[in-house]
Structures are given as C-alpha cells and as structure tokens.
Protein backbone atom coordinates (compact mmCIF):
# COMPACT_ATOMS: atom_id res chain seq x y z
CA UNK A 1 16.15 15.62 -3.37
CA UNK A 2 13.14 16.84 -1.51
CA UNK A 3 13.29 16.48 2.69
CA UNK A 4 9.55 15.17 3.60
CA UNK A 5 9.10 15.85 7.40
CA UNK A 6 6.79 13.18 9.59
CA UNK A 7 3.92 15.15 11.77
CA UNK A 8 3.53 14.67 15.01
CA UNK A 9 1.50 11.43 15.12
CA UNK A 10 3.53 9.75 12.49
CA UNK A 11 6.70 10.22 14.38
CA UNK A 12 5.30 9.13 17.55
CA UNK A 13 4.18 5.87 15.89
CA UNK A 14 7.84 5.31 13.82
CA UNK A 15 8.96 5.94 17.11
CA UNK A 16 6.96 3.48 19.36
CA UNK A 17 6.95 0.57 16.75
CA UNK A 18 11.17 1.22 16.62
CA UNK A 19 11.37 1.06 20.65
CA UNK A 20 9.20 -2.20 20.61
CA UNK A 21 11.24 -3.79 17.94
CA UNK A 22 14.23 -2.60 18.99
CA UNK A 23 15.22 -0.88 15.45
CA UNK A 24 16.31 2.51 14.41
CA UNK A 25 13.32 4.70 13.77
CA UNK A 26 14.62 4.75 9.80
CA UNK A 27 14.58 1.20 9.95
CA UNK A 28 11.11 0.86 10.74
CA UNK A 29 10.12 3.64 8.58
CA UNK A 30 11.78 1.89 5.58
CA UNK A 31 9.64 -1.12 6.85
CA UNK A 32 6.46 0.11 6.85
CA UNK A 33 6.84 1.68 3.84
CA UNK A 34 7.89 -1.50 2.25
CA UNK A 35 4.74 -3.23 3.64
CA UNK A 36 2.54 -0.34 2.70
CA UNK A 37 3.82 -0.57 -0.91
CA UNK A 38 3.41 -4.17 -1.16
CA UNK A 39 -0.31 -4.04 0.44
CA UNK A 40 -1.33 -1.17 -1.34
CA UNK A 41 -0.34 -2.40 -4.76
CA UNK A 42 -1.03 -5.85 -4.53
CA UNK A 43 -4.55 -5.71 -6.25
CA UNK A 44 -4.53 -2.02 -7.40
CA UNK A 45 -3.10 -0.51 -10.70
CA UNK A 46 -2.92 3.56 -10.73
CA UNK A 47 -4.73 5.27 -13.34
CA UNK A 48 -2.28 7.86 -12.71
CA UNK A 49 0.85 6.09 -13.87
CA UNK A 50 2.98 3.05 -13.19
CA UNK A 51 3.77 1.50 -10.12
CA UNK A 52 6.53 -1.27 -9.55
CA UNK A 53 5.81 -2.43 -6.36
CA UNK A 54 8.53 -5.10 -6.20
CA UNK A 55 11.12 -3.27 -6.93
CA UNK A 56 10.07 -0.26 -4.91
CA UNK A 57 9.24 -2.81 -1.80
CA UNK A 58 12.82 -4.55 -2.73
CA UNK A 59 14.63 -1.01 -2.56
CA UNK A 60 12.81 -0.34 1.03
CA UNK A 61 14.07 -4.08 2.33
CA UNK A 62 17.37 -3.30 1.22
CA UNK A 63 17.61 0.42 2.68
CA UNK A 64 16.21 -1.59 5.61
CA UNK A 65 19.19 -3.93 6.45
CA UNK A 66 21.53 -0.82 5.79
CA UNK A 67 19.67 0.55 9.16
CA UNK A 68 20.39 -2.05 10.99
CA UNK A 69 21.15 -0.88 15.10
CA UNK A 70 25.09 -2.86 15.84
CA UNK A 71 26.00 -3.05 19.24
C-alpha cells in the first residue's frame, strides 16, 4: 500500500482538532475524511469514475471507533 504523508499545515490542523476533541490524531483524520467524503459526494457524480460514498464514509466511521483513545 502506498504511505501518503500530511504537510505541515494539515498535520497541525489533525493535530489541533485531535487535542480539542480529545481523540487520537488518526481518529480525527479518519473523521474528517469521512465528513469530507460524505459532503463532497453528496450532490456530485465523477466523470472520472465511480464513487461510493456510503460505503467509503461507513469504512472511515468504522476505522474511526477502532482509534478510539482508552484510559
């Protein structure tokens, strides 16, 4: 599988929305992404190729709750 490595800015913002909702920074990636993906796609087909944005969204819950921080 390919690595993908956040710049500068987007790790500083995983980062600060993680501290502030007291998540793991993968967590909150996963989250966004999730969000993003559900946004995005809502109202918008690719002409490129297709997109299943519930079960890509569904995937990013679930990878999610498998970041969950336990004290």
């Amino acid at each position: 599988m390919n690595t993908l490595v956040l710049n500068e800015v987007q790790l500083k913002v995983v980062k600060e929305v993680a501290e502030a909702e007291l998540r793991t920074p993968e967590q909150t990636l996963s989250l966004l992404l999730a969000e993003g993906v559900r946004f995005y796609f809502c109202d918008y087909c690719s002409p490129h190729g297709e997109v299943n944005e519930i079960q890509l969204s569904d995937l990013l819950d679930s990878d999610a709750k498998q970041q969950l921080i336990t004290d």
